[in-house]
Every structure is written in structure tokens, then in C-alpha cells.
N, C-alpha and C. Protein backbone atom coordinates (compact mmCIF):
# COMPACT_ATOMS: atom_id res chain seq x y z
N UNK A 1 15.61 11.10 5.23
CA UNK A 1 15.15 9.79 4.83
C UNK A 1 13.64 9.83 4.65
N UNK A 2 13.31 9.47 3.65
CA UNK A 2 11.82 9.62 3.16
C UNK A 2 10.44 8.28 2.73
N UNK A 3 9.80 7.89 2.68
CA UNK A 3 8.95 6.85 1.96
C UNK A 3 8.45 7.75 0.74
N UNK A 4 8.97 7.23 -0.52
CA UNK A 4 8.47 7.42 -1.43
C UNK A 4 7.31 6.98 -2.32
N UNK A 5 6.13 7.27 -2.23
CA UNK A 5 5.18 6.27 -2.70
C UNK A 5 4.97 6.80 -4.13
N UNK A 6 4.45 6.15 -5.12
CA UNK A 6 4.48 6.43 -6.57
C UNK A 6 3.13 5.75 -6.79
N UNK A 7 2.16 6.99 -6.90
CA UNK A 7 1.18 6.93 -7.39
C UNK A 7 0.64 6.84 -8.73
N UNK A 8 -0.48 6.14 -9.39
CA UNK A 8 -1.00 6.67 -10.54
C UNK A 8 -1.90 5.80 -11.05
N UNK A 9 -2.95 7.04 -11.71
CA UNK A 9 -4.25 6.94 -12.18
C UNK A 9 -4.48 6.40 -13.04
N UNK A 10 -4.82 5.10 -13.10
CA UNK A 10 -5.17 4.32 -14.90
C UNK A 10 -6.23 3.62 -15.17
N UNK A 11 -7.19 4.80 -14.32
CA UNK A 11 -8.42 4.15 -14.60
C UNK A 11 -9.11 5.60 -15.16
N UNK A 12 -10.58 5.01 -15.42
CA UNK A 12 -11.43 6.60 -16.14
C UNK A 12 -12.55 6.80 -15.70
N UNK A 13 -13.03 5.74 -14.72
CA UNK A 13 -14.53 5.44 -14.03
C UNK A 13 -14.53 6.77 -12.96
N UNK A 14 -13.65 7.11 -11.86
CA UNK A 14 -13.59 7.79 -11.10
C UNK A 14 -12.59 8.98 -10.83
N UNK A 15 -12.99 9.98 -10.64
CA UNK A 15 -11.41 10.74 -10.40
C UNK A 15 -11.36 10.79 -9.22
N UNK A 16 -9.91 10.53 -8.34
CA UNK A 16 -8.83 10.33 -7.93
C UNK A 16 -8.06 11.08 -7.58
N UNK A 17 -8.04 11.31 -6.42
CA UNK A 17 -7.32 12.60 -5.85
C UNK A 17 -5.90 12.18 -5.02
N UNK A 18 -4.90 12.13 -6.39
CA UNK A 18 -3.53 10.98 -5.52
C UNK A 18 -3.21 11.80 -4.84
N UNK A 19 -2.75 13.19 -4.41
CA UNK A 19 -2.27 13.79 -3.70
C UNK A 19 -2.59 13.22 -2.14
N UNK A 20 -4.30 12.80 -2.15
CA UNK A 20 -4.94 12.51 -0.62
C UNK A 20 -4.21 11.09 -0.43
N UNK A 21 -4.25 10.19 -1.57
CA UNK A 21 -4.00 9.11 -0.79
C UNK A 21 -2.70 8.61 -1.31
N UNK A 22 -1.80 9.40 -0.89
CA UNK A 22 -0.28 9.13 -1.44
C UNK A 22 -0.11 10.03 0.19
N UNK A 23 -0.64 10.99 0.93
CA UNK A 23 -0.41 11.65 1.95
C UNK A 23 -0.86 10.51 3.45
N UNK A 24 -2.06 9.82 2.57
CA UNK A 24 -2.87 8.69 4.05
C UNK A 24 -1.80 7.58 3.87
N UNK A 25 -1.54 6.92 3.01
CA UNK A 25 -0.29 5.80 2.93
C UNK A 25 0.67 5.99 3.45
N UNK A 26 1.29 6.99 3.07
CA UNK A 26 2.95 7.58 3.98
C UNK A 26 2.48 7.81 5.41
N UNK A 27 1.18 8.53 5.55
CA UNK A 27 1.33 8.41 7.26
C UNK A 27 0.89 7.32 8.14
N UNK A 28 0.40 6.04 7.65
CA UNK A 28 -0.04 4.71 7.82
C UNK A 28 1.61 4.12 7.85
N UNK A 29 2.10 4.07 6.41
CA UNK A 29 3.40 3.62 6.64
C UNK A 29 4.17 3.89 7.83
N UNK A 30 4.66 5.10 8.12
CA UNK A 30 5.32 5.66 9.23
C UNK A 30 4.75 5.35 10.68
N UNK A 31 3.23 5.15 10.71
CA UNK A 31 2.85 5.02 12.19
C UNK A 31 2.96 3.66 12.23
N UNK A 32 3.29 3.07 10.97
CA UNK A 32 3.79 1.38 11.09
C UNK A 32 4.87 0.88 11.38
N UNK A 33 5.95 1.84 11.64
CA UNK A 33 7.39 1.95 11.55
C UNK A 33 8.06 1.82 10.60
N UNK A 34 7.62 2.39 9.39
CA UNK A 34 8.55 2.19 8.50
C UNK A 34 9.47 3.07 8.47
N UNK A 35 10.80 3.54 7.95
CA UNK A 35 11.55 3.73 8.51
C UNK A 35 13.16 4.05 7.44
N UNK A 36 13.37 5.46 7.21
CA UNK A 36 14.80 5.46 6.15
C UNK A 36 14.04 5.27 4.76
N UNK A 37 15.07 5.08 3.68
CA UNK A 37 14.52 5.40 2.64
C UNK A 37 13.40 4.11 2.09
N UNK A 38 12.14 4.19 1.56
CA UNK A 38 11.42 3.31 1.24
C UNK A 38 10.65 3.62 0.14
N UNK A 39 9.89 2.53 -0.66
CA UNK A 39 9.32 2.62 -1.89
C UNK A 39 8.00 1.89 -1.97
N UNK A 40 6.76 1.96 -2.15
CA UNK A 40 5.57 2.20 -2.18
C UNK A 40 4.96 2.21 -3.52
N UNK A 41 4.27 1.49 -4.38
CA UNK A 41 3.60 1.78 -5.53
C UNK A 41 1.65 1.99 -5.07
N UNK A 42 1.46 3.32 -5.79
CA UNK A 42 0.09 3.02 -5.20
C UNK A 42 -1.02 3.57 -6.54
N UNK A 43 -1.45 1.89 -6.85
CA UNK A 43 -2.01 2.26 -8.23
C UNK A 43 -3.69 2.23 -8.61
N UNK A 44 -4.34 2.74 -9.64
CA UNK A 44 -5.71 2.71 -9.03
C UNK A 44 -5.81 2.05 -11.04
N UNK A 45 -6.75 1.21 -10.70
CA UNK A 45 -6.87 0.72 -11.88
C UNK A 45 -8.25 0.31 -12.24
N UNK A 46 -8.82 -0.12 -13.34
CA UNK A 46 -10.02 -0.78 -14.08
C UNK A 46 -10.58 -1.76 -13.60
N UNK A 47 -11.66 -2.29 -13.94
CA UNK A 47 -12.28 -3.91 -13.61
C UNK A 47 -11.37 -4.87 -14.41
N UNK A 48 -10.99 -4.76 -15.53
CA UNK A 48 -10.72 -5.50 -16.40
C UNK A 48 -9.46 -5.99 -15.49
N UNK A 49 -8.36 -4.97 -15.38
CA UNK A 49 -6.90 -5.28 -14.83
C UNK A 49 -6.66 -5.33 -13.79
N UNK A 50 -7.79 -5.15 -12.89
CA UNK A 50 -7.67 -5.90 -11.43
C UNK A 50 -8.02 -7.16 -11.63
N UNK A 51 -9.06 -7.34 -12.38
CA UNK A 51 -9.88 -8.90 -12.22
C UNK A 51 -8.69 -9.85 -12.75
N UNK A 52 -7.82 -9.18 -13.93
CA UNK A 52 -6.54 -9.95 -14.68
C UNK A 52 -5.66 -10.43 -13.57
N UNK A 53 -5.07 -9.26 -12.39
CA UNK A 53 -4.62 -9.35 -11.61
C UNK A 53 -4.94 -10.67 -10.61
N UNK A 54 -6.05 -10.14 -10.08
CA UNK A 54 -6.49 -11.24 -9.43
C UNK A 54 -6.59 -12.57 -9.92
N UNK A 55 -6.84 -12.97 -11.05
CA UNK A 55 -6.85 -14.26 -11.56
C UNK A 55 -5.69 -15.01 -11.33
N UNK A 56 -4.84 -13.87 -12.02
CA UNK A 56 -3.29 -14.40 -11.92
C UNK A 56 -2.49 -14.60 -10.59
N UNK A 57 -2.51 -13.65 -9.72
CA UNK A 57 -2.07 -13.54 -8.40
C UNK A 57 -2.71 -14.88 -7.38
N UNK A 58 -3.90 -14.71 -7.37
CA UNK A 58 -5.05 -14.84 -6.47
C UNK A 58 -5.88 -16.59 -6.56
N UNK A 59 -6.17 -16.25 -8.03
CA UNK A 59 -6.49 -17.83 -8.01
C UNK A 59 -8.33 -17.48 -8.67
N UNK A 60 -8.79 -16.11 -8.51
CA UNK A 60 -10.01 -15.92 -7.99
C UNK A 60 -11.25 -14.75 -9.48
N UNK A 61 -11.81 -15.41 -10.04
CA UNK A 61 -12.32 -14.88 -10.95
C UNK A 61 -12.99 -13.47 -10.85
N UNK A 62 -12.87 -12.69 -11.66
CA UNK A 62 -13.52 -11.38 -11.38
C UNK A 62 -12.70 -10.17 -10.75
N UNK A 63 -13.42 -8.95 -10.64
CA UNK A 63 -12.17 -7.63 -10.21
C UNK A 63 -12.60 -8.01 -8.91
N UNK A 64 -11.73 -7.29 -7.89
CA UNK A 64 -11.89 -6.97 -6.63
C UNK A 64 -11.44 -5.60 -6.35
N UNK A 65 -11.70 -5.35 -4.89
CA UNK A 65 -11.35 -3.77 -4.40
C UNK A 65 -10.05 -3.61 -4.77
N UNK A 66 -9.33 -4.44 -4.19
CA UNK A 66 -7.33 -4.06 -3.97
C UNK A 66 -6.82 -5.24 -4.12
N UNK A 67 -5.56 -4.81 -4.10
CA UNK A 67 -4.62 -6.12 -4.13
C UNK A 67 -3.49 -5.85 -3.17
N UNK A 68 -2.45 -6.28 -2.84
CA UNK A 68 -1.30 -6.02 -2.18
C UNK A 68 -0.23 -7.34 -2.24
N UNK A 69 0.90 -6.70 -2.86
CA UNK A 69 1.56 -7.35 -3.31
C UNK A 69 2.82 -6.85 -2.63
N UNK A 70 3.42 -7.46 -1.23
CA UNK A 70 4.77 -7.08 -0.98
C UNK A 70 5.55 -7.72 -1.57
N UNK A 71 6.91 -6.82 -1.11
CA UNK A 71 8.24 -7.64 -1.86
C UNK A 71 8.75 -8.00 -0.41
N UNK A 72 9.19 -9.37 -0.44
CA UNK A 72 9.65 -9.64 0.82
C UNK A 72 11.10 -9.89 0.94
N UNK A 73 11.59 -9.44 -0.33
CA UNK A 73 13.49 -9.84 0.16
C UNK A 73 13.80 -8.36 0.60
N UNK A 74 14.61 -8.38 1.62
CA UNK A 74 15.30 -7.49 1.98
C UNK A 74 16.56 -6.87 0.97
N UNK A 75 17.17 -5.83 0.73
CA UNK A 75 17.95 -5.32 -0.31
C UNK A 75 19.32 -5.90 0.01
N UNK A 76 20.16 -6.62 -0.82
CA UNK A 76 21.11 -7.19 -1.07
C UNK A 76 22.59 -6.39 -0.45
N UNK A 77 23.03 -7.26 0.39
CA UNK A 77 23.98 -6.62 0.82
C UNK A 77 25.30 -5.79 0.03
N UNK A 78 25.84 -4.51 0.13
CA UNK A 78 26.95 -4.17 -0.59
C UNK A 78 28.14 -3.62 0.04
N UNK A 79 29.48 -3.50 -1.10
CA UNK A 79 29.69 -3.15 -0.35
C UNK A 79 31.35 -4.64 -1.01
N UNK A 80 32.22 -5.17 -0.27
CA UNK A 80 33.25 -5.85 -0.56
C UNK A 80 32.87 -7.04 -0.07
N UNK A 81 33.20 -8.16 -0.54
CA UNK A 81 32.89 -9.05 0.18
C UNK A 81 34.45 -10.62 0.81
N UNK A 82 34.87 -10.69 1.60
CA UNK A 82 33.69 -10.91 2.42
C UNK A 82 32.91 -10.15 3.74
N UNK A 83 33.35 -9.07 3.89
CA UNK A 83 32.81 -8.41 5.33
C UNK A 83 31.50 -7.64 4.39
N UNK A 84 31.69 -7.35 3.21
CA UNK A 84 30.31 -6.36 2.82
C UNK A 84 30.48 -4.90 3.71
N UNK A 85 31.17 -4.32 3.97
CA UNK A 85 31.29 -3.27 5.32
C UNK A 85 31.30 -2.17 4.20
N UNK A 86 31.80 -1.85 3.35
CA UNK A 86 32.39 -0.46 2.68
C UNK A 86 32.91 -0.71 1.38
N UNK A 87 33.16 0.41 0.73
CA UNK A 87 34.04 0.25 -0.70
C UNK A 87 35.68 0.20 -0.76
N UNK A 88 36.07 0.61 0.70
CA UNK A 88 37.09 0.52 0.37
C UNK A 88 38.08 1.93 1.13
N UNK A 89 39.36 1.92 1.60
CA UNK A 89 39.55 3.33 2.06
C UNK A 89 39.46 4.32 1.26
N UNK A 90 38.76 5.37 1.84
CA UNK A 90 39.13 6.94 0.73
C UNK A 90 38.29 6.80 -0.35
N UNK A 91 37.44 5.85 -0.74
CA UNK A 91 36.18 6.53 -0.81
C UNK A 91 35.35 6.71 -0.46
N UNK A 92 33.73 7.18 -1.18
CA UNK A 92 32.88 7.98 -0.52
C UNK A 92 31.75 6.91 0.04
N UNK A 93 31.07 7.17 1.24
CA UNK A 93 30.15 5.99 1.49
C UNK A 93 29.45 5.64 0.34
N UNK A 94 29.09 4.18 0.57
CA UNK A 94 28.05 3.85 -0.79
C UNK A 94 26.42 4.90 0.06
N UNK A 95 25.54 4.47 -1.16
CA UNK A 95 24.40 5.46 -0.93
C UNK A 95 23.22 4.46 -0.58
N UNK A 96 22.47 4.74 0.68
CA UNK A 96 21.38 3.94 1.24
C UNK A 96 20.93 3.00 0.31
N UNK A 97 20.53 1.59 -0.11
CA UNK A 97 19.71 1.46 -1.15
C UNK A 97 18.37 1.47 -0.71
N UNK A 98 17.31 1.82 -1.59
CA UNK A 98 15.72 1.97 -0.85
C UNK A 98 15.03 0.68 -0.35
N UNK A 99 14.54 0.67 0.69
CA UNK A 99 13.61 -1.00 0.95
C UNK A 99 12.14 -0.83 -0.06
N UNK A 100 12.59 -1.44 -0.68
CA UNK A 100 11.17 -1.85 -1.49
C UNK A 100 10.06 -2.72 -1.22
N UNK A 101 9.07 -1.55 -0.44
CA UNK A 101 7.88 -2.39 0.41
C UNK A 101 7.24 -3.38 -0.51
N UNK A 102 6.48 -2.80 -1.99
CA UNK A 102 5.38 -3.45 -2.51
C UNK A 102 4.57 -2.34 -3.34
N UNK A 103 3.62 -2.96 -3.92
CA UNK A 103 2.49 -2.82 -4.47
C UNK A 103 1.03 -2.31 -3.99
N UNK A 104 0.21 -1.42 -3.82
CA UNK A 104 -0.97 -1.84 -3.73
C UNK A 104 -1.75 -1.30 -5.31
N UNK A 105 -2.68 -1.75 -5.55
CA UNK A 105 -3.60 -1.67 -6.67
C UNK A 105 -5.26 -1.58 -6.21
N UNK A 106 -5.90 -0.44 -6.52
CA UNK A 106 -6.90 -0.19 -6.03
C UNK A 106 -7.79 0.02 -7.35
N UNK A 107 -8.90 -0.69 -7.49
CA UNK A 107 -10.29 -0.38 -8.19
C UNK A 107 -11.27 0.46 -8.05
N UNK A 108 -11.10 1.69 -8.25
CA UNK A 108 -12.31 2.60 -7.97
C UNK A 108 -13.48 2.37 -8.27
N UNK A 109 -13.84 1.54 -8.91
CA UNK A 109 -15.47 1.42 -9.55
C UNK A 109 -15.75 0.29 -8.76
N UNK A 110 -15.36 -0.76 -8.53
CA UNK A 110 -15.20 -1.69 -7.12
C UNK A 110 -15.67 -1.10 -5.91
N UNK A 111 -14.61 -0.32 -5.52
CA UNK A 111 -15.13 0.57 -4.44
C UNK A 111 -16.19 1.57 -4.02
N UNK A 112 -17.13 2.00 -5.14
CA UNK A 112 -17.83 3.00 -5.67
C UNK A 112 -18.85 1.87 -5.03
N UNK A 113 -18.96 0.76 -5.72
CA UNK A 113 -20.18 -0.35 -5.53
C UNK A 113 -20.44 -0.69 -4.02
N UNK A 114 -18.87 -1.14 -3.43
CA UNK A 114 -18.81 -1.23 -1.76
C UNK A 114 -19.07 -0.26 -1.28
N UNK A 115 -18.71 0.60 -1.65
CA UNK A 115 -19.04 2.17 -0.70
C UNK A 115 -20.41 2.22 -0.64
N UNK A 116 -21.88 2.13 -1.58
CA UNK A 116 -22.95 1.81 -1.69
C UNK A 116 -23.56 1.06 -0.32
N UNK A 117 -22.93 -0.03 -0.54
CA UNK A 117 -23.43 -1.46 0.22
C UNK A 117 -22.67 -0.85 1.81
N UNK A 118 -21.75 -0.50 2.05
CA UNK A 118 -21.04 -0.10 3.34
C UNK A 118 -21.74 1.40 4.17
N UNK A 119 -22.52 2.05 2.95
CA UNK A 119 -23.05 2.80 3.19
C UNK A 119 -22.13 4.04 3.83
N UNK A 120 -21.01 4.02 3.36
CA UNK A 120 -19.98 5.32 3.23
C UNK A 120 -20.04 6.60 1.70
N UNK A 121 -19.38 7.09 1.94
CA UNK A 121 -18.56 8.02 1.21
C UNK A 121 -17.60 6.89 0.08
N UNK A 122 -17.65 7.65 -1.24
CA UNK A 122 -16.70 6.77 -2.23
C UNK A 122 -15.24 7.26 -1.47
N UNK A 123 -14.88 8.28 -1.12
CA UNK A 123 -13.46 8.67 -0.35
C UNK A 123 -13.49 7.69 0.74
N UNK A 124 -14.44 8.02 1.53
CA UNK A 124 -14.14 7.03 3.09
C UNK A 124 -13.75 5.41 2.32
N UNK A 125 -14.38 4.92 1.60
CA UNK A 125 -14.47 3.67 1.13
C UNK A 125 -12.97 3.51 0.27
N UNK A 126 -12.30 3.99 -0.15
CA UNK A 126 -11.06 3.91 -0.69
C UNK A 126 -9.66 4.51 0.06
N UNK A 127 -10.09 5.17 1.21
CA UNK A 127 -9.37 5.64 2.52
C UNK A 127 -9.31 4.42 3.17
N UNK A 128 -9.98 3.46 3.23
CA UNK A 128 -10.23 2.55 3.97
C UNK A 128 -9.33 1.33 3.08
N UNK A 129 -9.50 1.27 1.99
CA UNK A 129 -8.39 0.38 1.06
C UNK A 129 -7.46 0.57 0.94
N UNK A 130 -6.91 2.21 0.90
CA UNK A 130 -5.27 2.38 0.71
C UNK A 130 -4.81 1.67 2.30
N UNK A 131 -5.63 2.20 3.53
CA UNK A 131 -4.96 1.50 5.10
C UNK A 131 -5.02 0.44 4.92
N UNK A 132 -5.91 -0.52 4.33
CA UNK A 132 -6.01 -2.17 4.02
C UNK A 132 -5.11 -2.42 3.59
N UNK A 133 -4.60 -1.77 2.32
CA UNK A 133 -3.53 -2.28 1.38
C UNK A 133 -2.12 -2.36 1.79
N UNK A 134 -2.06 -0.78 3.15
CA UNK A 134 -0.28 -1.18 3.32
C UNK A 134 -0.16 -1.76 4.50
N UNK A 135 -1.46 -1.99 5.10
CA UNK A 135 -1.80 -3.37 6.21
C UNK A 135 -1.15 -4.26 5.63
N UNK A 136 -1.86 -4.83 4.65
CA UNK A 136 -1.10 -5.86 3.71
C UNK A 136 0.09 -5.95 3.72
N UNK A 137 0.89 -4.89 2.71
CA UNK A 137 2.40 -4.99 2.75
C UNK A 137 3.44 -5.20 3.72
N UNK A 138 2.62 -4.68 5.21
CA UNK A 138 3.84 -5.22 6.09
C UNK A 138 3.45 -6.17 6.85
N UNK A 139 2.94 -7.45 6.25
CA UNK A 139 1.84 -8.75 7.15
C UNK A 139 0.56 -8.81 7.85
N UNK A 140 0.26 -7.88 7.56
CA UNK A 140 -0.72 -7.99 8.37
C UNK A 140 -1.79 -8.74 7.52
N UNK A 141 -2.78 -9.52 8.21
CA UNK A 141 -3.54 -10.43 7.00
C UNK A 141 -4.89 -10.64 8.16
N UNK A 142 -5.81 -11.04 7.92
CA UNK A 142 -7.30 -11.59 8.13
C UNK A 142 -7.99 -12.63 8.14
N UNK A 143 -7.13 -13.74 7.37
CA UNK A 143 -7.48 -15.16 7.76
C UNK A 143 -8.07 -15.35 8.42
N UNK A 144 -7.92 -15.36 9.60
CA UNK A 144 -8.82 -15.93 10.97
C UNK A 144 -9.29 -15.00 11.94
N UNK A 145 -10.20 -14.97 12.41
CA UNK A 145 -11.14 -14.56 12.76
C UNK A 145 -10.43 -13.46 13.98
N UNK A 146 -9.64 -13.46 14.73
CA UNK A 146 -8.53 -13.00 15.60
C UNK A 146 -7.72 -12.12 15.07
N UNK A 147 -6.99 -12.20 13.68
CA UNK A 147 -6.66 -11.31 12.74
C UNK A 147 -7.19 -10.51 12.16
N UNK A 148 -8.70 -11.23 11.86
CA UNK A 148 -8.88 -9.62 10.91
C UNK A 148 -9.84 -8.91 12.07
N UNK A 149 -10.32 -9.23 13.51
CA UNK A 149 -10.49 -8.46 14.58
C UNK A 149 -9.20 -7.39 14.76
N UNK A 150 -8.01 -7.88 14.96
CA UNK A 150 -6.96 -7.06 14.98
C UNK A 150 -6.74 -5.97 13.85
N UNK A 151 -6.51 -6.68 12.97
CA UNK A 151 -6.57 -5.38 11.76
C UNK A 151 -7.50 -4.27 10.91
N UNK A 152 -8.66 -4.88 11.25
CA UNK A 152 -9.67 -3.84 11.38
C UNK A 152 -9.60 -2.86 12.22
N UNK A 153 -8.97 -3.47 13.83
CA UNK A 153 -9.08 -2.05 14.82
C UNK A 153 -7.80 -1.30 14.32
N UNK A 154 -6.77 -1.93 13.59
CA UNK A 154 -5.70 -0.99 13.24
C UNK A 154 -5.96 -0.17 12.38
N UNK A 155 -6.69 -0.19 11.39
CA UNK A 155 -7.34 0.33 10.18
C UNK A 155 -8.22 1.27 10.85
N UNK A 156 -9.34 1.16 11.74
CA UNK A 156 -9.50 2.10 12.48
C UNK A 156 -8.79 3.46 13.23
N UNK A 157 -7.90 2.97 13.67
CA UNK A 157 -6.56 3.49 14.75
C UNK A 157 -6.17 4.42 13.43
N UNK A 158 -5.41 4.10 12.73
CA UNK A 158 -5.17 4.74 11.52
C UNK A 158 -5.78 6.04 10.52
N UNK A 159 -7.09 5.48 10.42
CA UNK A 159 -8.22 6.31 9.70
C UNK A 159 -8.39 7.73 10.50
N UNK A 160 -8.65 7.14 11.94
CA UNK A 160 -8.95 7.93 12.73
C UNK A 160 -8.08 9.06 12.81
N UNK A 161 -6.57 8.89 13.06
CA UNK A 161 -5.69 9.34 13.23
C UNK A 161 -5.16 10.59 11.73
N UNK A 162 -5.43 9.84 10.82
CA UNK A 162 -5.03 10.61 9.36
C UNK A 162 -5.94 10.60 8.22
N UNK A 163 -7.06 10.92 8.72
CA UNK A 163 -8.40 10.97 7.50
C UNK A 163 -9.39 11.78 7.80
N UNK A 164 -9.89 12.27 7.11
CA UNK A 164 -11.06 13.61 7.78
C UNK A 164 -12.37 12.99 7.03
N UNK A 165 -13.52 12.27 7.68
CA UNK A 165 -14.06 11.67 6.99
C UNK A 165 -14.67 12.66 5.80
N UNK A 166 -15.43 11.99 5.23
CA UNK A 166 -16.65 13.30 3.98
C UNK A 166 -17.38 13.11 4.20
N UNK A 167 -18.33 13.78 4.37
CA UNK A 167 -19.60 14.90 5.06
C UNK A 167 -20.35 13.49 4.40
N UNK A 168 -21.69 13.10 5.31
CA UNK A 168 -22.05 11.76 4.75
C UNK A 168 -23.45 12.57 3.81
């Protein structure tokens, strides 16, 4: 049973090393409990089509770092109904269906600018958005002042755990 995350590059400002952060997501996911087969989009995009994003999603003019967009229905029961249990005697089990976490969408040239101002590494600074982003997907949020104390130290906990910073 695996988390499948599906990466990809559609931006041209920065190159992007999905291998690293398709490896930091899956092990963020997992130390989150995720769990059996799962699905993950992890996309890095432009000013233009984040800021689109955000308008539309968000409410909020202009690009930003990330986005995170879970899916929150759980996968539809199968199977006969009314018990839903099986297909039936003598045949073969049905096949897991995948939980489909979500979305994240990341702006590299966004991050390039924060990384500046944060006074990191452009890696540390987008290491730090992919853990934000699947923070996101499984509730975790920042609203209030108590929350995003909490999820910062998780994002920490995390980083720490599966990131090798870059040489400052």
C-alpha cells in the first residue's frame, strides 16, 4: 500500500527538483498517518496561475506561495447494496479504491522572493511549503493564533525529521 503523489513542473522561473519534494511530502504524509493506498497532486506553477487560482479559490488578488486544496469526501462505498460488503460469491475481491487527499500548488518565484525576506535557502523556503501544504490537506489550518503556534511546531517536527537543510 503506497501514497502516490503526482508531481509536476509548469513553471520556467525556477528549476525544481520533484524527485526531493515528492520524497519530503510522502514522508510528512506518512508521519501524519496517512495510511493504504492514497493520492497527492503536487504542482509547482507561475505567478499568473497561482494568482488565477487564488482569486478564484481564495477571494484574494495576486499570486501567493501555495495553495491547498483537499478533497474531503471519503471514497464511495462498493460493493452490493444493501450491505455494500462484496461482489458476490466466487468472485474476486473488489480492488482498494485510492483516498484522494488533494492538491497542493506551489509558486516558485513567490518563494524565491520569501526565501529573500525569510532569509533562507530557495530549497529550505519551498521545503517549508510542500510541509505547509499537506499540513493543509489533512486540517490543519492557522487562523488563530494557537493554531498556527501548533502547526508551525509541526512543520518544524517534520522538516527536521526529513530535510537536510542547504548550506546557507
Amino acid at each position: 500500500m503506497t501514497i502516490d503523489i503526482y508531481a509536476a513542473d509548469e513553471q520556467h522561473d525556477h528549476a525544481i527538483e520533484l524527485e526531493t519534494w515528492v520524497a519530503l511530502a510522502n514522508a510528512s504524509l506518512t508521519d501524519e498517518g496517512v495510511r493504504g493506498l492514497a493520492e497527492v497532486s503536487l504542482i509547482f506553477l507561475d505567478e499568473s496561475t497561482i494568482a488565477a487560482l487564488n482569486q478564484q479559490f481564495m477571494g484574494k488578488e495576486g499570486p501567493t506561495d501555495v495553495l491547498s486544496f483537499p478533497i474531503d469526501n471519503e471514497p464511495e462505498p462498493s460493493g452490493r447494496v444493501p450491505d455494500a460488503g462484496g461482489n458476490g460469491p466466487g468472485e474476486p475481491p473488489l480492488p482498494e479504491i485510492p483516498q484522494l487527499i488533494g492538491d497542493i500548488v506551489i509558486c516558485p518565484a513567490v518563494a524565491a522572493v520569501n526565501a529573500v525576506e525569510h532569509e533562507v535557502s530557495f530549497n529550505d523556503e519551498i521545503a517549508l511549503l510542500v510541509v505547509h501544504g499537506v499540513l493543509h490537506l489533512l486540517g490543519w489550518d492557522h487562523v488563530e493564533d494557537e493554531e498556527a503556534e501548533r502547526m508551525e511546531a509541526r512543520e518544524r517536527e517534520l522538516l527536521a525529521r526529513h530535510y537536510q537543510k542547504s548550506p546557507s
